[in-house]
PDB file of N, CA and C in Angstrom:
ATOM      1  N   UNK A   1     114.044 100.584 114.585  1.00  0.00           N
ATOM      2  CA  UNK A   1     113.694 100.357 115.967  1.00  0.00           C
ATOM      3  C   UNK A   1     112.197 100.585 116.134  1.00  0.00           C
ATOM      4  N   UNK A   2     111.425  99.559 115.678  1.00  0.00           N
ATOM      5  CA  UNK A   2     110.433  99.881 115.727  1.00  0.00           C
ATOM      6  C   UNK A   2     109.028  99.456 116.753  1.00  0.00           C
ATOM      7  N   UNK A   3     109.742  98.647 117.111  1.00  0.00           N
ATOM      8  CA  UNK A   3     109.030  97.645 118.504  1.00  0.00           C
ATOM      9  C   UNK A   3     109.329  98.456 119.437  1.00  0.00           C
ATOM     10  N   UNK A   4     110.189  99.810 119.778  1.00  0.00           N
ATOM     11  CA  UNK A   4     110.289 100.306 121.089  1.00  0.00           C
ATOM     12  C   UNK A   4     109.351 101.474 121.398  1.00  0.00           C
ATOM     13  N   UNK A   5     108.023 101.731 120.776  1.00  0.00           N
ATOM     14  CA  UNK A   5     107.085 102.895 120.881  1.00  0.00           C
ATOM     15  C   UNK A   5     107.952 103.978 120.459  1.00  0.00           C
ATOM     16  N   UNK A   6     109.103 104.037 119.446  1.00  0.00           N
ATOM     17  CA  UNK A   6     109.552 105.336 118.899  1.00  0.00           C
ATOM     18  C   UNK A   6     109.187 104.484 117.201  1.00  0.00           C
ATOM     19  N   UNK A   7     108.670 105.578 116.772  1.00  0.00           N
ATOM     20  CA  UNK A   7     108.739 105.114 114.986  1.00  0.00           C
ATOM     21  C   UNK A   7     110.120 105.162 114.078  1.00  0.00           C
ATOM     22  N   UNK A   8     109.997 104.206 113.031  1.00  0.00           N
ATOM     23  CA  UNK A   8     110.792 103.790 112.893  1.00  0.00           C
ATOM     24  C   UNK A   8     112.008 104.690 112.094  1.00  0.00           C
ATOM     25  N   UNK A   9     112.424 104.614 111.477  1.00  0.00           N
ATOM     26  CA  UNK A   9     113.126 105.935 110.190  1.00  0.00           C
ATOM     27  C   UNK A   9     112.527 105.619 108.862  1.00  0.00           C
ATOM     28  N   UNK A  10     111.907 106.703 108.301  1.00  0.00           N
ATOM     29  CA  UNK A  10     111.214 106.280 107.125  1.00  0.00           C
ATOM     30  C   UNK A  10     111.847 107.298 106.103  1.00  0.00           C
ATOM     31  N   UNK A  11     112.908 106.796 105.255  1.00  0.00           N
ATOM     32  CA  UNK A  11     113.679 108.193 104.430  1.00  0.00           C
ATOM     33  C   UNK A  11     112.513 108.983 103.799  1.00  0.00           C
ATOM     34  N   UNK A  12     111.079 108.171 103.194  1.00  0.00           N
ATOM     35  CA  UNK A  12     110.414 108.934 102.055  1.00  0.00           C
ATOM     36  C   UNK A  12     109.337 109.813 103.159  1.00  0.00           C
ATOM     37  N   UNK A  13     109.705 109.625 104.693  1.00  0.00           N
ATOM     38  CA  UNK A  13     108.508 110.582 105.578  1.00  0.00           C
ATOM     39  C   UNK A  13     108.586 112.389 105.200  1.00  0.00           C
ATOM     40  N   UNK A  14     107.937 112.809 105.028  1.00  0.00           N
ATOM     41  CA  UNK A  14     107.691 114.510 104.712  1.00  0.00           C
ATOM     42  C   UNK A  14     107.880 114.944 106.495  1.00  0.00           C
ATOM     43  N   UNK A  15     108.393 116.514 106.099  1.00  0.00           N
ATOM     44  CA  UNK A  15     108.709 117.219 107.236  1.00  0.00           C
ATOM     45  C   UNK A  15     109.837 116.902 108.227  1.00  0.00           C
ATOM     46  N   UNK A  16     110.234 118.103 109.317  1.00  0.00           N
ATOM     47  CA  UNK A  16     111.807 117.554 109.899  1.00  0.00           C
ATOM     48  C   UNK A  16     111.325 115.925 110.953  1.00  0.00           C
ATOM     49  N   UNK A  17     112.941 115.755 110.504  1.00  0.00           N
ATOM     50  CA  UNK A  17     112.919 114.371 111.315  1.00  0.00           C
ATOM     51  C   UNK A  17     113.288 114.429 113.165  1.00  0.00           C
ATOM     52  N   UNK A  18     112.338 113.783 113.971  1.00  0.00           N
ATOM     53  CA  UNK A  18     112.248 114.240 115.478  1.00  0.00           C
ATOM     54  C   UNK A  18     112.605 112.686 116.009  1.00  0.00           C
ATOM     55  N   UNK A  19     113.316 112.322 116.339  1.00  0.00           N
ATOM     56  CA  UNK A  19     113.982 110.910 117.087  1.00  0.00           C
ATOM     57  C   UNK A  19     114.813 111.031 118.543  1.00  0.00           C
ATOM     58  N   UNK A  20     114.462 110.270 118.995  1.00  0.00           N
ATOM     59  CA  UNK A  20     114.966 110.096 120.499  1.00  0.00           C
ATOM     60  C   UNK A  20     114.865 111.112 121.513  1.00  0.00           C
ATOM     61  N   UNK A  21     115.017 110.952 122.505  1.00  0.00           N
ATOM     62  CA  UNK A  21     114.125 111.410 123.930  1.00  0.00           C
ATOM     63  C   UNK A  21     113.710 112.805 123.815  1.00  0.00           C
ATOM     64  N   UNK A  22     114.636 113.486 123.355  1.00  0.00           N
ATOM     65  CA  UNK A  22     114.176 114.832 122.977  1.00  0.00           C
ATOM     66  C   UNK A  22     113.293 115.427 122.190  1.00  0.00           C
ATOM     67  N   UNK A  23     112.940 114.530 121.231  1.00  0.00           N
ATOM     68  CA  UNK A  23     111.995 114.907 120.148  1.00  0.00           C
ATOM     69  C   UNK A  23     110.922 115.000 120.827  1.00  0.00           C
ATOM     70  N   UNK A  24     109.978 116.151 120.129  1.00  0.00           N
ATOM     71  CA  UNK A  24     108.819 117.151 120.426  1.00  0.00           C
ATOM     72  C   UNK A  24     107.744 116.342 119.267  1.00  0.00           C
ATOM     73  N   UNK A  25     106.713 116.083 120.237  1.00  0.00           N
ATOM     74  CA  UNK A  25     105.531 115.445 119.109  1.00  0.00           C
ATOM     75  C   UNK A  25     104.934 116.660 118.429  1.00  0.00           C
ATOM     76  N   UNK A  26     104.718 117.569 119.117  1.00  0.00           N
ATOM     77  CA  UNK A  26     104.039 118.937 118.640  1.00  0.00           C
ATOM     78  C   UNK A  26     105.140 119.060 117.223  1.00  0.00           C
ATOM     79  N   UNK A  27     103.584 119.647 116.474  1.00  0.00           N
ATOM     80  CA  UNK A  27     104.224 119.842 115.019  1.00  0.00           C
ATOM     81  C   UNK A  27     104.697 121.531 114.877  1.00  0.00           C
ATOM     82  N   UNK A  28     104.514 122.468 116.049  1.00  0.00           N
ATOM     83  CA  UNK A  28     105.064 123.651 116.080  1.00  0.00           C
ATOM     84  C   UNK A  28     105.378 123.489 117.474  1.00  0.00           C
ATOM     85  N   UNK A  29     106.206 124.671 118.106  1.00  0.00           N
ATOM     86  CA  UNK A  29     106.873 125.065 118.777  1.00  0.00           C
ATOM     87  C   UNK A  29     106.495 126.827 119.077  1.00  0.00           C
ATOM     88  N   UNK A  30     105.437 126.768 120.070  1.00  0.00           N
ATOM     89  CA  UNK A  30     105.637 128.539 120.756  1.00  0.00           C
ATOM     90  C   UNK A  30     103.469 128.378 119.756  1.00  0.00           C
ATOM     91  N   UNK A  31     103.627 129.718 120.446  1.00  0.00           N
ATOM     92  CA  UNK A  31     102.298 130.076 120.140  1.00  0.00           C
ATOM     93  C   UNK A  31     101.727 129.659 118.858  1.00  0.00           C
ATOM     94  N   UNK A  32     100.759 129.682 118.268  1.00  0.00           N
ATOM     95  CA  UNK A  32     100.220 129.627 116.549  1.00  0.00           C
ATOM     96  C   UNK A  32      99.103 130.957 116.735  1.00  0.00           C
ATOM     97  N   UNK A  33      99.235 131.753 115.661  1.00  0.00           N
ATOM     98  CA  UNK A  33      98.143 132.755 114.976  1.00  0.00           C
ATOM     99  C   UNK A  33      96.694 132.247 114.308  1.00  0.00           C
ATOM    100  N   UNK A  34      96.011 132.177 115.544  1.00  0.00           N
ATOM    101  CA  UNK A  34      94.512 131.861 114.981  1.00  0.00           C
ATOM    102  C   UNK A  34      94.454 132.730 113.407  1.00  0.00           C
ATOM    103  N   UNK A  35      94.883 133.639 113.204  1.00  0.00           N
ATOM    104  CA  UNK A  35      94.512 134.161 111.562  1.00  0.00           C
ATOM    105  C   UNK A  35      94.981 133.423 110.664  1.00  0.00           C
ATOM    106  N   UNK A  36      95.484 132.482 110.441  1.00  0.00           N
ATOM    107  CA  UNK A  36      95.613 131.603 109.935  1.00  0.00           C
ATOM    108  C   UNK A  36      94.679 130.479 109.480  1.00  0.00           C
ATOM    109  N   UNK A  37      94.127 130.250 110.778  1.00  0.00           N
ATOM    110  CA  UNK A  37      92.800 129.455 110.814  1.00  0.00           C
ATOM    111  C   UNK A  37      91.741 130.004 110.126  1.00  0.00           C
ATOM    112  N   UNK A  38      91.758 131.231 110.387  1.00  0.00           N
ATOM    113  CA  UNK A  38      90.433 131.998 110.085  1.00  0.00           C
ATOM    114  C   UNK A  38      90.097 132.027 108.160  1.00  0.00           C
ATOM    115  N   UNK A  39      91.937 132.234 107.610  1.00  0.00           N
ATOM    116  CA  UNK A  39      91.999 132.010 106.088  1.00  0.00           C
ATOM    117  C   UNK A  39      91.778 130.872 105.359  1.00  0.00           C
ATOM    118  N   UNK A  40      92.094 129.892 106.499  1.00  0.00           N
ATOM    119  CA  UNK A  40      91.812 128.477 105.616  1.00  0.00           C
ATOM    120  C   UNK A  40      90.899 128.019 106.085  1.00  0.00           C
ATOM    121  N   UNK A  41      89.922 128.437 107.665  1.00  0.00           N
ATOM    122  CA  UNK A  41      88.282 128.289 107.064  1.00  0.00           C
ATOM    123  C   UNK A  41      87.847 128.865 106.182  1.00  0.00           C
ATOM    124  N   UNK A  42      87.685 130.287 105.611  1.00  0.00           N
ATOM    125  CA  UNK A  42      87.427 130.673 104.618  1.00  0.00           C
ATOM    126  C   UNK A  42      87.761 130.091 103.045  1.00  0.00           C
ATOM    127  N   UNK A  43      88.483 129.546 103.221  1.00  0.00           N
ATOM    128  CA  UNK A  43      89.098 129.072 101.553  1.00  0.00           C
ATOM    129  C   UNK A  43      88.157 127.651 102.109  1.00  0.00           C
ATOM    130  N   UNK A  44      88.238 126.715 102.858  1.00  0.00           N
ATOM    131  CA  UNK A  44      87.143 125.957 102.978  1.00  0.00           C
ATOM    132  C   UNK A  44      86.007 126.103 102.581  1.00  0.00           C
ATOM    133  N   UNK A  45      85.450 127.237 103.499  1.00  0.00           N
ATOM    134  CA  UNK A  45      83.857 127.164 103.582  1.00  0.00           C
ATOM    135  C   UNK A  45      83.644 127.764 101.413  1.00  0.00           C
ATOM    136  N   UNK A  46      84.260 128.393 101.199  1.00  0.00           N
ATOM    137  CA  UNK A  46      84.383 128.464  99.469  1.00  0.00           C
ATOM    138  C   UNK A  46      84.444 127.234  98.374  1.00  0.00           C
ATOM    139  N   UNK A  47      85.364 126.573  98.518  1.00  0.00           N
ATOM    140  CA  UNK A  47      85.233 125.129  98.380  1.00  0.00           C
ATOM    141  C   UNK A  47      84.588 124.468  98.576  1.00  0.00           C
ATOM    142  N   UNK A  48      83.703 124.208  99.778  1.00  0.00           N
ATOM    143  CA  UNK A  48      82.576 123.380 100.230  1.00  0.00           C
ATOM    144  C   UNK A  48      81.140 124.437  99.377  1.00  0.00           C
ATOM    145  N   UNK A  49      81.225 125.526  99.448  1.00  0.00           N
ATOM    146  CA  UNK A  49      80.040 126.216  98.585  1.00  0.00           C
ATOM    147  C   UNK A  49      79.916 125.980  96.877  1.00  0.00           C
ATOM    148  N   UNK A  50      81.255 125.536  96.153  1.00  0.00           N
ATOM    149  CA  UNK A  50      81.434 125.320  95.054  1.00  0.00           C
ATOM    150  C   UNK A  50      81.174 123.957  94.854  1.00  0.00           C
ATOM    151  N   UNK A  51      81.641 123.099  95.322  1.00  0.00           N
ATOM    152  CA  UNK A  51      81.178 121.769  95.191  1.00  0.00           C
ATOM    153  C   UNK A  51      79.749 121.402  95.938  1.00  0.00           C
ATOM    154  N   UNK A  52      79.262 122.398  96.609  1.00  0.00           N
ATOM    155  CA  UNK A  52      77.464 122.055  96.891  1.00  0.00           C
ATOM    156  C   UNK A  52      77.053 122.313  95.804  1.00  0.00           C
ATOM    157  N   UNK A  53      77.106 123.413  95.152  1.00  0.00           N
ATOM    158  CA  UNK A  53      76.584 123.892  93.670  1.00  0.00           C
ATOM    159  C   UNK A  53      76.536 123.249  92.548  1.00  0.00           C
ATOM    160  N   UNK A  54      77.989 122.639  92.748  1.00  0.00           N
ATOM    161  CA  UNK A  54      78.263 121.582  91.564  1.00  0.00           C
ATOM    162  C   UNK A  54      77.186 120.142  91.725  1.00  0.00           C
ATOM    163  N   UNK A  55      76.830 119.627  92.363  1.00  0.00           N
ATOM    164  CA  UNK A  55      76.393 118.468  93.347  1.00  0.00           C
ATOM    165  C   UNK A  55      74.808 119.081  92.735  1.00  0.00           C
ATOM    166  N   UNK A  56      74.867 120.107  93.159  1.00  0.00           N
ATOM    167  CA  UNK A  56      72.972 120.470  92.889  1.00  0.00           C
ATOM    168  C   UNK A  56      72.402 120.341  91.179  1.00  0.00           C
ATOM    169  N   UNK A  57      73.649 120.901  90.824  1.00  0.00           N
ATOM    170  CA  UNK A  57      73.547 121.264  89.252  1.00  0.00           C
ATOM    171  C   UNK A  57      73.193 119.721  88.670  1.00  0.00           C
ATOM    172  N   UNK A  58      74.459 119.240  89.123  1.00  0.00           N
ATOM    173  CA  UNK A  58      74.435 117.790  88.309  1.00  0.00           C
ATOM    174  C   UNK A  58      73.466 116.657  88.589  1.00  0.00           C
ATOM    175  N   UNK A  59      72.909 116.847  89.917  1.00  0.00           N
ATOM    176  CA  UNK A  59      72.107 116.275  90.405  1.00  0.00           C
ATOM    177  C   UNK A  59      70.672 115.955  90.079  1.00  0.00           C
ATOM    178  N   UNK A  60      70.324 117.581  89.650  1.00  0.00           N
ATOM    179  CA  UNK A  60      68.868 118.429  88.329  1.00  0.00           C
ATOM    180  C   UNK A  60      69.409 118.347  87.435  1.00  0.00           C
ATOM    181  N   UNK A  61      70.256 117.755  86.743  1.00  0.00           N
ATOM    182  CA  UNK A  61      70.591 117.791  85.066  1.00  0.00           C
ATOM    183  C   UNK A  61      71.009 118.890  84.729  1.00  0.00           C
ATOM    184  N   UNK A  62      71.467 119.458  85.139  1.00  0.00           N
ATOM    185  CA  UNK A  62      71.775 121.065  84.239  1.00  0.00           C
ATOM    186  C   UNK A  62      73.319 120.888  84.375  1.00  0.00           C
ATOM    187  N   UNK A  63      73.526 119.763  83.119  1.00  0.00           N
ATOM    188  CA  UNK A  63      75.284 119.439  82.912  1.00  0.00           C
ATOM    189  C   UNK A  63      76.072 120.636  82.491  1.00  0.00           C
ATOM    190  N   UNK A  64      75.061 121.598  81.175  1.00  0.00           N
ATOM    191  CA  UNK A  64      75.592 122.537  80.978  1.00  0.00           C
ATOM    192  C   UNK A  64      75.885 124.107  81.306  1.00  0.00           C
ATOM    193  N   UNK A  65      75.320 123.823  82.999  1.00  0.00           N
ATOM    194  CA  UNK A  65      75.244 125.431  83.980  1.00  0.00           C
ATOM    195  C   UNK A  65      77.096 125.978  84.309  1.00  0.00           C
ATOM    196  N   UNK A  66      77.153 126.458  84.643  1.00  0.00           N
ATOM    197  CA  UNK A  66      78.511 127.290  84.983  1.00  0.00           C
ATOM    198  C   UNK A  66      79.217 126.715  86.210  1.00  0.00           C
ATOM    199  N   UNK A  67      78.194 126.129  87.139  1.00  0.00           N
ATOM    200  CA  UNK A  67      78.577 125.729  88.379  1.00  0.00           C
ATOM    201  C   UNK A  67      78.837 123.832  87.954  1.00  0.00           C
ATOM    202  N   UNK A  68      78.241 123.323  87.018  1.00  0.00           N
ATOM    203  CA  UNK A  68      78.187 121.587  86.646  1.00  0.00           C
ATOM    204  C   UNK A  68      80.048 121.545  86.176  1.00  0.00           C
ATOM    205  N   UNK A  69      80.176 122.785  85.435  1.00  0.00           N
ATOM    206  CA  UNK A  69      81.075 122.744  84.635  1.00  0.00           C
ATOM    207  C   UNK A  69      82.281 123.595  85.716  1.00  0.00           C
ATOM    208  N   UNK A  70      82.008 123.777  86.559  1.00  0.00           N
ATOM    209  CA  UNK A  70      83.253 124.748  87.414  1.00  0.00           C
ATOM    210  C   UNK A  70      84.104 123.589  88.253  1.00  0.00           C
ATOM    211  N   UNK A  71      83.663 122.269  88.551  1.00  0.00           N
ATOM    212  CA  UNK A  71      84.459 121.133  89.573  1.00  0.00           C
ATOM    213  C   UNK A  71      85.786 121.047  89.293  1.00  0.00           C
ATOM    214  N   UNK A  72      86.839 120.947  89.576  1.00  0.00           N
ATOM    215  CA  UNK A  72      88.194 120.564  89.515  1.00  0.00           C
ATOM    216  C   UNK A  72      89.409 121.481  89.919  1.00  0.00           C
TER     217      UNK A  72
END
């Protein structure tokens, strides 16, 4: 049913399945814990500092620094 502004049934879609009038677009239900946020900016902003490093290294030639060789 996919022409009626509800999506359609997709067996291989990830996460619970929400169909007809009742279904909730929100992907939670009730408050969320900003500390949560706060851990996976942090694991971000780490990631984004490792791959600047990597980027600099390889960028100046220094294939064989610790940071050229740390990506993946």
């Amino acid at each position: 049913m996919t022409g009626s502004g509800q999506p359609g049934f997709n067996s291989y879609a990830a996460g619970v399945k929400r169909y007809g009038p009742n279904a909730s677009s929100a992907a939670t239900s009730g408050p969320v814990d900003p500390s949560g946020y706060i851990d996976r900016e942090a694991r971000n902003r780490l990631k984004k500092q490792v791959y600047l490093k990597w980027i600099q290294d390889n960028t100046k030639g220094a294939y064989g620094s610790a940071n050229a060789m740390r990506r993946g």
